[in-house]
PDB file of N, CA and C in Angstrom:
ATOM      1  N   UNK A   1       0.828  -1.175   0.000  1.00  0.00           N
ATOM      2  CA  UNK A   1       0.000   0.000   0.000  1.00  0.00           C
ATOM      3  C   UNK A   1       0.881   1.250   0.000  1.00  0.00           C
ATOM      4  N   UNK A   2       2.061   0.977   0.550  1.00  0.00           N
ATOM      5  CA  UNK A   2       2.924   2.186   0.678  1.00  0.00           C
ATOM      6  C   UNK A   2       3.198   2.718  -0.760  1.00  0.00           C
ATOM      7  N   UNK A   3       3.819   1.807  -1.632  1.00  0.00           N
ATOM      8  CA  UNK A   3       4.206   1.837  -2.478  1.00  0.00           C
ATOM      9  C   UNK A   3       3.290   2.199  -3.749  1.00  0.00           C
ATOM     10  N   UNK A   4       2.075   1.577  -3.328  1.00  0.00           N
ATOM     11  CA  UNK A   4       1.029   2.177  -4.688  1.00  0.00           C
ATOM     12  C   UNK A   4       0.727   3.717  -4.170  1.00  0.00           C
ATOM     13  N   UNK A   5       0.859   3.584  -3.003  1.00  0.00           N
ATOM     14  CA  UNK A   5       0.467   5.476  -2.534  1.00  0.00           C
ATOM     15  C   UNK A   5      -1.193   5.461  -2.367  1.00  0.00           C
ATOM     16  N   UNK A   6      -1.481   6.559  -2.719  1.00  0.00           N
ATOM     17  CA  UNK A   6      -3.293   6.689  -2.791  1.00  0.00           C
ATOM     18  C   UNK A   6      -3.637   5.492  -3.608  1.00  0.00           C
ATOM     19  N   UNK A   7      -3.371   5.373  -4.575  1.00  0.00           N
ATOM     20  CA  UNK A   7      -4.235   4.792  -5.742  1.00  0.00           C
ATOM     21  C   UNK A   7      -4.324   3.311  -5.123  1.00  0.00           C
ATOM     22  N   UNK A   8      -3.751   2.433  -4.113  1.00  0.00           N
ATOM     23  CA  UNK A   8      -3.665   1.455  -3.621  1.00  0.00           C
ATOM     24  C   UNK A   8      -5.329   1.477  -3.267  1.00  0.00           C
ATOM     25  N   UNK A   9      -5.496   2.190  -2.694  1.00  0.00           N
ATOM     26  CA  UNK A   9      -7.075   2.387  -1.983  1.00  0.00           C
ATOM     27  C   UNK A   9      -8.198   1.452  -3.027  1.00  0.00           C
ATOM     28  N   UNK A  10      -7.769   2.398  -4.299  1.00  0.00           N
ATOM     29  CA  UNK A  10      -9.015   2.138  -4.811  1.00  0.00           C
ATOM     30  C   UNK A  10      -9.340   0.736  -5.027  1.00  0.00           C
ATOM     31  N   UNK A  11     -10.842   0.207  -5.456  1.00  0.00           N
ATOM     32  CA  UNK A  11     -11.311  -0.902  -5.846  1.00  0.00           C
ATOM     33  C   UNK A  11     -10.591  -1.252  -7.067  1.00  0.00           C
ATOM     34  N   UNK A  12     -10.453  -0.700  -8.096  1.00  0.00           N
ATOM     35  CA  UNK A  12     -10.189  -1.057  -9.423  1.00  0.00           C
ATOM     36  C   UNK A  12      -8.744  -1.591  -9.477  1.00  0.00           C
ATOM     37  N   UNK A  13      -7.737  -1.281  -8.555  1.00  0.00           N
ATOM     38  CA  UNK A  13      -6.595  -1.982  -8.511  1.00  0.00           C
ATOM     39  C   UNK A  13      -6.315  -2.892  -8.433  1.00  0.00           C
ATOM     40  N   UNK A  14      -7.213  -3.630  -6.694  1.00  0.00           N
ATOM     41  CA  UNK A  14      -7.232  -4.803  -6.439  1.00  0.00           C
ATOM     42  C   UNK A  14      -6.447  -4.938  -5.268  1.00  0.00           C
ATOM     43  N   UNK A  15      -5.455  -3.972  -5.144  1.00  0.00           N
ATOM     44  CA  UNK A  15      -4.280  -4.066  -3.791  1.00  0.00           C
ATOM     45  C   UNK A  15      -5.418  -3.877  -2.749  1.00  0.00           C
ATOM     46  N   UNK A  16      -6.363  -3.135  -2.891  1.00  0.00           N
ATOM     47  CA  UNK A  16      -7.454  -2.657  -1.698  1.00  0.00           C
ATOM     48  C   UNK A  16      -8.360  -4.008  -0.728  1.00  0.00           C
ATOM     49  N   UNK A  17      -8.720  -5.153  -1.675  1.00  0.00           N
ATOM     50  CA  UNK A  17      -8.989  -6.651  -1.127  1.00  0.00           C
ATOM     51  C   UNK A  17      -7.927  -7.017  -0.806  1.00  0.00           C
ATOM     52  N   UNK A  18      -6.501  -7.084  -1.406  1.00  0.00           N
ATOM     53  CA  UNK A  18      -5.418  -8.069  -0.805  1.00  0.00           C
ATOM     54  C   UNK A  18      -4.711  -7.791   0.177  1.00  0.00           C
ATOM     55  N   UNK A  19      -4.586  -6.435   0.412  1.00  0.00           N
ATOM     56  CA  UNK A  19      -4.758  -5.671   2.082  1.00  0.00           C
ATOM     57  C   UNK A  19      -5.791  -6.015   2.945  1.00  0.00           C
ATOM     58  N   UNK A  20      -6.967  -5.736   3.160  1.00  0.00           N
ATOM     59  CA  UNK A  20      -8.075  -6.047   3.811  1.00  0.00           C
ATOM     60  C   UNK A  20      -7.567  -7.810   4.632  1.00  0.00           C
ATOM     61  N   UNK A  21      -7.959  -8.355   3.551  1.00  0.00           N
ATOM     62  CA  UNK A  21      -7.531  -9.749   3.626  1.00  0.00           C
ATOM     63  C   UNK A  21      -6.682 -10.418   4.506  1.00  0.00           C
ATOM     64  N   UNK A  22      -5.002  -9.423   3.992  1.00  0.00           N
ATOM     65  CA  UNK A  22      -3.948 -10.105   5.253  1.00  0.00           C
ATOM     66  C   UNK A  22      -3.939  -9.559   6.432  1.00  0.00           C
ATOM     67  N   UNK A  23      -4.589  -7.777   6.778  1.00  0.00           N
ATOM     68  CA  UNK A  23      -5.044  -7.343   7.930  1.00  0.00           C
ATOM     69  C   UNK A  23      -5.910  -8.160   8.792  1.00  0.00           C
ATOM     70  N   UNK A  24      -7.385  -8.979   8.131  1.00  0.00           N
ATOM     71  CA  UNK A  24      -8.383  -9.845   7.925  1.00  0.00           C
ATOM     72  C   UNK A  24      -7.732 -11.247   8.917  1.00  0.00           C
ATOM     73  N   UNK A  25      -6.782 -11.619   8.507  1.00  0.00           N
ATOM     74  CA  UNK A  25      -5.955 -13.377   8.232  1.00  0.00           C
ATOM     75  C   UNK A  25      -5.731 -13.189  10.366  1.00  0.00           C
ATOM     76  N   UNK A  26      -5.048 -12.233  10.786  1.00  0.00           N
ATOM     77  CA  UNK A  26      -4.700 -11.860  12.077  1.00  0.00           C
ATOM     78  C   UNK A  26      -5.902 -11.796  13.025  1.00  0.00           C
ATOM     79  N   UNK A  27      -6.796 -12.257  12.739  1.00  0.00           N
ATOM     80  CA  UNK A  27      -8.016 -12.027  13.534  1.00  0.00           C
ATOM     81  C   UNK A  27      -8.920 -13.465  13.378  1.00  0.00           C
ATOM     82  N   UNK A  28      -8.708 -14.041  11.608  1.00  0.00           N
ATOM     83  CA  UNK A  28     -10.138 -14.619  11.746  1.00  0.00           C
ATOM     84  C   UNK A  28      -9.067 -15.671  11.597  1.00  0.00           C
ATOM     85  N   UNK A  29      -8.810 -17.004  12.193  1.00  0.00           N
ATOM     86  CA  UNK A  29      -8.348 -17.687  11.602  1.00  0.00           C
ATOM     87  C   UNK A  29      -8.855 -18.700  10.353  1.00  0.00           C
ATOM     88  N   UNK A  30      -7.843 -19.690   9.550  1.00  0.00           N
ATOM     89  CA  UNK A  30      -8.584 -20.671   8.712  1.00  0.00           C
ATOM     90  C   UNK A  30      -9.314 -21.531   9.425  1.00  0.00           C
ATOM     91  N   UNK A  31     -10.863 -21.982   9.089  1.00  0.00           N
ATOM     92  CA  UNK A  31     -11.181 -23.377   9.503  1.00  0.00           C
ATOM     93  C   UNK A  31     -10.100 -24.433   9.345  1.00  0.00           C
ATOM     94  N   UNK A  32      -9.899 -25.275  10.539  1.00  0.00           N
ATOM     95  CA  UNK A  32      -9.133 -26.361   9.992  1.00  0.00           C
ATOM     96  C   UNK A  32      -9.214 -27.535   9.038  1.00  0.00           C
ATOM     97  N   UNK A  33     -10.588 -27.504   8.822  1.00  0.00           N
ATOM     98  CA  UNK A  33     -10.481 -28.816   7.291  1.00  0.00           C
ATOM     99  C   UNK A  33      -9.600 -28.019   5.997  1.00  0.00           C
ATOM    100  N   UNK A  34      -9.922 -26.522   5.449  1.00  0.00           N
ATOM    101  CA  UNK A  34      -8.688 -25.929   5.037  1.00  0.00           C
ATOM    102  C   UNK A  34      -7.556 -25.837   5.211  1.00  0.00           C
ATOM    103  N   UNK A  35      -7.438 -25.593   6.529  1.00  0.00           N
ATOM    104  CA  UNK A  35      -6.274 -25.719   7.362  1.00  0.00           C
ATOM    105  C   UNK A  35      -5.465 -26.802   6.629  1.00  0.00           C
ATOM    106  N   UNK A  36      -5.857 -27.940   6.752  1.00  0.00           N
ATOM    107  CA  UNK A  36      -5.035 -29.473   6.727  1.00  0.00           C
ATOM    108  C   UNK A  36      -5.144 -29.394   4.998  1.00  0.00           C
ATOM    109  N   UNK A  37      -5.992 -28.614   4.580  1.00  0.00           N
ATOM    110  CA  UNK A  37      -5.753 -28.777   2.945  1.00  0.00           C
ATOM    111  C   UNK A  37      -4.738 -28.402   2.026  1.00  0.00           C
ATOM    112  N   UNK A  38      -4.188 -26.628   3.052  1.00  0.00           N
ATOM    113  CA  UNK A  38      -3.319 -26.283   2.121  1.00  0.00           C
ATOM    114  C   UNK A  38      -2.202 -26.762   2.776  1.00  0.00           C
ATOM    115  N   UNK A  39      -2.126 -26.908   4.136  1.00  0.00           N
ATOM    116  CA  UNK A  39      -1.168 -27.793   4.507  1.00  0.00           C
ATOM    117  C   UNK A  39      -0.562 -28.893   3.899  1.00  0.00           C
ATOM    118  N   UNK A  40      -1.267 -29.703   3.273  1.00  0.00           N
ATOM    119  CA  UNK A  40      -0.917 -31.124   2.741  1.00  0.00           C
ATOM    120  C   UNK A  40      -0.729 -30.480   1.109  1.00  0.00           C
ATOM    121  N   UNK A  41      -1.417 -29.937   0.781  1.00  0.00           N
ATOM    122  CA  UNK A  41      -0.959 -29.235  -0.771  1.00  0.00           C
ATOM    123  C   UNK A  41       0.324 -28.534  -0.472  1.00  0.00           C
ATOM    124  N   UNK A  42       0.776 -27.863  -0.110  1.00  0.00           N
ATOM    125  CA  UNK A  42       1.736 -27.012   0.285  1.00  0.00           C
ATOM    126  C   UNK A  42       3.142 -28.379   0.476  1.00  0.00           C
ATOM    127  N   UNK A  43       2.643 -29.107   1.159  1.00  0.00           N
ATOM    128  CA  UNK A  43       3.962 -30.356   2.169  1.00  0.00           C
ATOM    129  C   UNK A  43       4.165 -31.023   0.770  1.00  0.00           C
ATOM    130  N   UNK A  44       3.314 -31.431  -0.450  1.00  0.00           N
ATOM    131  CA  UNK A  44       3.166 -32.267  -1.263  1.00  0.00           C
ATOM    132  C   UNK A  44       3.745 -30.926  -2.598  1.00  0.00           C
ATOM    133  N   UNK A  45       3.911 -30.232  -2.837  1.00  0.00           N
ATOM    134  CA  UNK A  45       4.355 -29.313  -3.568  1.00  0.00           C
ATOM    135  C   UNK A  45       3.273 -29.293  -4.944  1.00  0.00           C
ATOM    136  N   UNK A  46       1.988 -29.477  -4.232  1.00  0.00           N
ATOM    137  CA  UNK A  46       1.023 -28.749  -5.312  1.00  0.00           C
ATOM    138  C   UNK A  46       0.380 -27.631  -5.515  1.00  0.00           C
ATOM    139  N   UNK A  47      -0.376 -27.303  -6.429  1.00  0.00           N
ATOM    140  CA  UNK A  47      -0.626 -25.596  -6.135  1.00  0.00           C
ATOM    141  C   UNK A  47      -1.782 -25.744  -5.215  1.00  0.00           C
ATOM    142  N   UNK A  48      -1.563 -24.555  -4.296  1.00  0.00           N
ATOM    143  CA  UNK A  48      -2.455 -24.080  -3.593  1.00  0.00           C
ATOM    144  C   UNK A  48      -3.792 -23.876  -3.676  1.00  0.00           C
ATOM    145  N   UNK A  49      -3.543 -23.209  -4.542  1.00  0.00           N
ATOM    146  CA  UNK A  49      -5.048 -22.069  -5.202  1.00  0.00           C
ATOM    147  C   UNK A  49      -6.074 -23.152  -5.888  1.00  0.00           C
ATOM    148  N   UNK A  50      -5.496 -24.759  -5.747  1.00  0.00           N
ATOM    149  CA  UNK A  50      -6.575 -25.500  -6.679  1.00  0.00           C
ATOM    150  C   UNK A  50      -7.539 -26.269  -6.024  1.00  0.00           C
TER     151      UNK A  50
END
């Protein structure tokens, strides 16, 4: 956010959800059936995001 300056803010960038989010991550944790998902994707070197 530092680095985009103002324009970070806006919606149309997108930095504005992926901030929220890791501010977000410190509070809510993952359910653990996720938990153990990306865990084992992650330990097994597959992608995450699938």
């Amino acid at each position: 956010m530092e680095v985009a300056g103002g324009a970070g803010f806006y919606r149309g960038l997108g930095l504005e959800r992926l901030f929220r989010d890791v501010q977000g991550a410190r509070y809510h944790h993952v359910r653990e059936p996720a938990q153990v998902l990306y865990a084992g994707r992650l330990a097994l070197g597959l992608d995450v995001n699938g």
